[in-house]
C-alpha atoms as a PDB file:
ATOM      1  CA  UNK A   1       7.491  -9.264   0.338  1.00  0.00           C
ATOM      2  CA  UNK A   2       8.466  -8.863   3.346  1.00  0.00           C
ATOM      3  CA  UNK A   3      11.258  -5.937   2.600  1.00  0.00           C
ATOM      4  CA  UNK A   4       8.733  -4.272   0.250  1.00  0.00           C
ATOM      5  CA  UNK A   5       6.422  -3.836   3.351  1.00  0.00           C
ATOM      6  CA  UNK A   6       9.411  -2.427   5.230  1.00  0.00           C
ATOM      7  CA  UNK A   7       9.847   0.018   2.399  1.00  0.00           C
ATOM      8  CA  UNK A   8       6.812   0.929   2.302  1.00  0.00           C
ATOM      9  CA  UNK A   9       6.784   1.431   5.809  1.00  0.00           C
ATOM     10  CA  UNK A  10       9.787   3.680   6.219  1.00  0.00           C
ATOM     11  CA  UNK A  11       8.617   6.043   2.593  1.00  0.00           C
ATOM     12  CA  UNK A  12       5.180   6.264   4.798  1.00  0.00           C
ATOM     13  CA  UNK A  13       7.291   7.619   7.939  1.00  0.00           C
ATOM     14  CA  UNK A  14       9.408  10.202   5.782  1.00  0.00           C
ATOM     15  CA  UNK A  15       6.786  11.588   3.460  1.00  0.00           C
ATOM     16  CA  UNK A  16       4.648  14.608   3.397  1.00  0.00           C
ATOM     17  CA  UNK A  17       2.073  13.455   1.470  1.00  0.00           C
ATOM     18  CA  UNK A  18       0.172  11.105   3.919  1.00  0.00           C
ATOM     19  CA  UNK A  19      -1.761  13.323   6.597  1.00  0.00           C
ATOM     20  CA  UNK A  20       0.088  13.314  10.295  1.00  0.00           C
ATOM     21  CA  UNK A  21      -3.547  11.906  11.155  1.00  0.00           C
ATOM     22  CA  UNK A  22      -3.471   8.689   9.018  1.00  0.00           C
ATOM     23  CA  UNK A  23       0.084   8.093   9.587  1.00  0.00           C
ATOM     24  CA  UNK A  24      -0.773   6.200  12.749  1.00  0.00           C
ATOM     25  CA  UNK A  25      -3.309   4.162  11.493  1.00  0.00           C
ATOM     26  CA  UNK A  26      -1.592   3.201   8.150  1.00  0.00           C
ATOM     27  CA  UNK A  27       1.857   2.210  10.044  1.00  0.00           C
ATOM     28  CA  UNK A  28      -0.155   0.016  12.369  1.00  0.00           C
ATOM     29  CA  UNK A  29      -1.924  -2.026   9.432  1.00  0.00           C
ATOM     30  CA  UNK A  30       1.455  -2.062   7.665  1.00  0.00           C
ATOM     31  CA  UNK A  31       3.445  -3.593  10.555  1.00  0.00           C
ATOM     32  CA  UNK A  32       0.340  -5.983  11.402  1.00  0.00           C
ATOM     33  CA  UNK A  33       0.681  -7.290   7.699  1.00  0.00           C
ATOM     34  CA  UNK A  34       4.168  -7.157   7.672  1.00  0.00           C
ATOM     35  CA  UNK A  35       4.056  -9.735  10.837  1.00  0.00           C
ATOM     36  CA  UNK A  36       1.686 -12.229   9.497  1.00  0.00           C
ATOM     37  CA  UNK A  37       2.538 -14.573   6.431  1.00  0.00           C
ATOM     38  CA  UNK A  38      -1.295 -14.573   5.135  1.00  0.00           C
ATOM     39  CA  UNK A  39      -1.473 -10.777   4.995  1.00  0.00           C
ATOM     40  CA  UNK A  40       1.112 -10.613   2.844  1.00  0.00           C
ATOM     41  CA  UNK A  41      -1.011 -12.338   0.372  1.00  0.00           C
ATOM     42  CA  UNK A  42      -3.842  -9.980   1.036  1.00  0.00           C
ATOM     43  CA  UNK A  43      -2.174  -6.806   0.563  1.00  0.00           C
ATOM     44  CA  UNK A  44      -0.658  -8.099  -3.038  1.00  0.00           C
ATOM     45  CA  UNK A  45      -4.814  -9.289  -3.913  1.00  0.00           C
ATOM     46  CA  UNK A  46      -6.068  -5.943  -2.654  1.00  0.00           C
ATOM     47  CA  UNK A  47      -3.354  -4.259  -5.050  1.00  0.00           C
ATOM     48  CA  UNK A  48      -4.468  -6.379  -8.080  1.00  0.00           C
ATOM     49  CA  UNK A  49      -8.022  -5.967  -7.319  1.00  0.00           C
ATOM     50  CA  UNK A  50      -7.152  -1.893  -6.774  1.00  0.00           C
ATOM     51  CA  UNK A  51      -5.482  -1.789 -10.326  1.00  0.00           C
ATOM     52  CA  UNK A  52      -7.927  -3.568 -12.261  1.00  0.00           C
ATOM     53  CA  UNK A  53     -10.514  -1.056 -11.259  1.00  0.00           C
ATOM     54  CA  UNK A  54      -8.399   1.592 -11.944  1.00  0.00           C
ATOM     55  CA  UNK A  55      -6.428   0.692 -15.079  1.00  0.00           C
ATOM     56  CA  UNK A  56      -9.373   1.443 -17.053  1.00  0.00           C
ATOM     57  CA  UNK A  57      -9.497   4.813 -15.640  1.00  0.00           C
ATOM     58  CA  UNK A  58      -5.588   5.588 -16.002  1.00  0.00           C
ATOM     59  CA  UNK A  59      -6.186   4.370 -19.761  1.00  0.00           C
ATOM     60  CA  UNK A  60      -8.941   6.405 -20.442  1.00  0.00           C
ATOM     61  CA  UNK A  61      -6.720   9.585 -19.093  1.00  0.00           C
ATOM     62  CA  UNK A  62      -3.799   8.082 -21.306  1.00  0.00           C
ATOM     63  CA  UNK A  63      -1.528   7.441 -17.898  1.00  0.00           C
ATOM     64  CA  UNK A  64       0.551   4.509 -17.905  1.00  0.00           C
END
């Protein structure tokens, strides 16, 4: 989970489509979960909790 973070964390540096304001704030959470074992579990049960309020939506659009 660990390199996913780091992934995450370097597409978040390179990419246009976060705001040069939120970068900041975003990297900081990232490298504060990325550093502690119980945030790890956190970010993957605010993802599933994330998709199953949205799946409904991307179904009802026909997105998959």
């Amino acid at each position: 989970m660990k390199q996913k973070i780091q992934e995450v964390i370097h597409y978040v540096e390179k990419t246009d489509k976060v705001s040069q304001e939120s970068k900041p704030l975003i990297l900081d959470k990232l490298n504060e979960w990325r550093n502690e074992e119980s945030a790890i579990n956190d970010i993957a049960i605010r993802f599933e909790n994330w998709w199953m309020e949205m799946k409904p939506i991307f179904d009802e659009l026909g997105w998959k």
